[in-house]
Protein backbone atom coordinates (compact mmCIF):
# COMPACT_ATOMS: atom_id res chain seq x y z
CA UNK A 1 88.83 -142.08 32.89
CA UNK A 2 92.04 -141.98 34.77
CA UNK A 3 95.26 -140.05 33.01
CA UNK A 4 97.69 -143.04 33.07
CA UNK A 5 100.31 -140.04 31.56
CA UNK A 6 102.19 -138.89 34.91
CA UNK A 7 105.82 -136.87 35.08
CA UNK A 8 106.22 -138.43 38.02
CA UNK A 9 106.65 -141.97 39.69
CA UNK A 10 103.78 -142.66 41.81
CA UNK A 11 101.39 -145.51 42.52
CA UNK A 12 98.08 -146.23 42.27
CA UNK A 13 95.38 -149.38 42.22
CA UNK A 14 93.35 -150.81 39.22
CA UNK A 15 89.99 -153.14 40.20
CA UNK A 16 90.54 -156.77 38.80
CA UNK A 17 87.54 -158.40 38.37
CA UNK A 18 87.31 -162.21 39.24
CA UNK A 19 84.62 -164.79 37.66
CA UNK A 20 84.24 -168.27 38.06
CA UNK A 21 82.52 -170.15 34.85
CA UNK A 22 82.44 -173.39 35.42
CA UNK A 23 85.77 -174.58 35.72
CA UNK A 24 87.08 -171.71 33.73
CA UNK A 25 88.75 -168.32 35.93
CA UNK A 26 88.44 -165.16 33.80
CA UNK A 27 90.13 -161.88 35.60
CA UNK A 28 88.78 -158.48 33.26
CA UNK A 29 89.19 -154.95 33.93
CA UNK A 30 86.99 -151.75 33.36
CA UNK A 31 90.02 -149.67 34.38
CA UNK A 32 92.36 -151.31 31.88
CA UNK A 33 91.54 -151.39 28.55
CA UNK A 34 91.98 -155.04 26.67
CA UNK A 35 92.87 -157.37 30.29
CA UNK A 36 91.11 -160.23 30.02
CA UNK A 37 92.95 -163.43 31.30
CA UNK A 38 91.38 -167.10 31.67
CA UNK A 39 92.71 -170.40 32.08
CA UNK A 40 91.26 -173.76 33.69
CA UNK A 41 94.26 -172.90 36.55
CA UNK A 42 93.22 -170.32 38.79
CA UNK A 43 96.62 -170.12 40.40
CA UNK A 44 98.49 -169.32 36.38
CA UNK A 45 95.43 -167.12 35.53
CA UNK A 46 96.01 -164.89 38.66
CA UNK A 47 99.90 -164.97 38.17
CA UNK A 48 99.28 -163.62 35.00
CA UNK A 49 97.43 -160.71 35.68
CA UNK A 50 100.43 -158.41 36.89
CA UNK A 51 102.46 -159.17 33.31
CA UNK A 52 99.32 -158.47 31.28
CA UNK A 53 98.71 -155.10 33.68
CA UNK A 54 102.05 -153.94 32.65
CA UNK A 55 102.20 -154.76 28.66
CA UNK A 56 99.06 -153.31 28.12
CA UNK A 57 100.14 -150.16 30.25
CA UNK A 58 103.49 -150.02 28.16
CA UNK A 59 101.16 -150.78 24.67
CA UNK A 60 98.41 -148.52 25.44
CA UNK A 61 99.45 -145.56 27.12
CA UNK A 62 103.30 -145.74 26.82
CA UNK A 63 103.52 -146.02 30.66
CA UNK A 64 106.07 -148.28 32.19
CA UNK A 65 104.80 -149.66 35.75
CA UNK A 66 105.46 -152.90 37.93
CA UNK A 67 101.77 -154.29 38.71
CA UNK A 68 101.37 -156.72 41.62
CA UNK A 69 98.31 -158.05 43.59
CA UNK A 70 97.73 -156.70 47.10
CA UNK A 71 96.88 -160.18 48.21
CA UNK A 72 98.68 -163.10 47.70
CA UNK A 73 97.60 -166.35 45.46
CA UNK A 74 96.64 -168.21 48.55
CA UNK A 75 94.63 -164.92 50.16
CA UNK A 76 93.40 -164.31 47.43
CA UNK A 77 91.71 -168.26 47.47
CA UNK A 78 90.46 -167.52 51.23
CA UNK A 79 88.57 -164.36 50.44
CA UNK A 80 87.18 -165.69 47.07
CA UNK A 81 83.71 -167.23 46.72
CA UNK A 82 83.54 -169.37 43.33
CA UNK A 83 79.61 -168.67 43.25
CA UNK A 84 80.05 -164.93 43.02
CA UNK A 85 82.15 -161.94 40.58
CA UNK A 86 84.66 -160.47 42.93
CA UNK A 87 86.85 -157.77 42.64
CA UNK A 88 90.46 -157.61 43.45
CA UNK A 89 92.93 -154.90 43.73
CA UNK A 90 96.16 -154.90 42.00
CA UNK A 91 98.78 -151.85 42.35
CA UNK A 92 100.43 -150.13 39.93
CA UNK A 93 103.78 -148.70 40.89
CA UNK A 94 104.11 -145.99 37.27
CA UNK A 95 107.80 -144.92 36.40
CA UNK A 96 107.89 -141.83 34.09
């Protein structure tokens, strides 16, 4: 497991996972304990990724960081197949 505990501001990327059940969008995360976000909108699950990212950062590990997708909403749509689990990067920029 990766030491989340840094003296010094760096950044690094966590692996989203993306599922499609049914009409349902579920992001989860091996890398970050407790993210799992769902809705029925793809487009407000996605947006809520970064937020989650960072309060469970700041509850977890005491680490303050600024998440953010390295694709955008409508990339992200372009790359995605519905049929399969894909996985998505999102980067963490960690402020000691």
């Amino acid at each position: 497991m990766e030491s989340w505990r840094v003296g010094m501001t760096h950044s690094t990327t966590v692996e989203v996972n993306y599922e499609q059940i049914d009409s349902y969008h579920l992001f989860t995360s091996k890398q970050i304990t407790g993210l799992t976000i769902g809705s029925s909108d793809c487009e407000r699950a996605f947006n809520d990724v970064s937020k989650a990212i960072e309060i469970l950062m700041k509850e977890n590990h005491q680490v303050n960081c600024k998440a953010s997708p390295m694709m955008t909403f409508g990339e992200f749509l372009k790359a995605t197949d519905a049929t399969l689990c894909e996985t998505r990067s999102f980067e963490l920029k960690m402020a000691a």
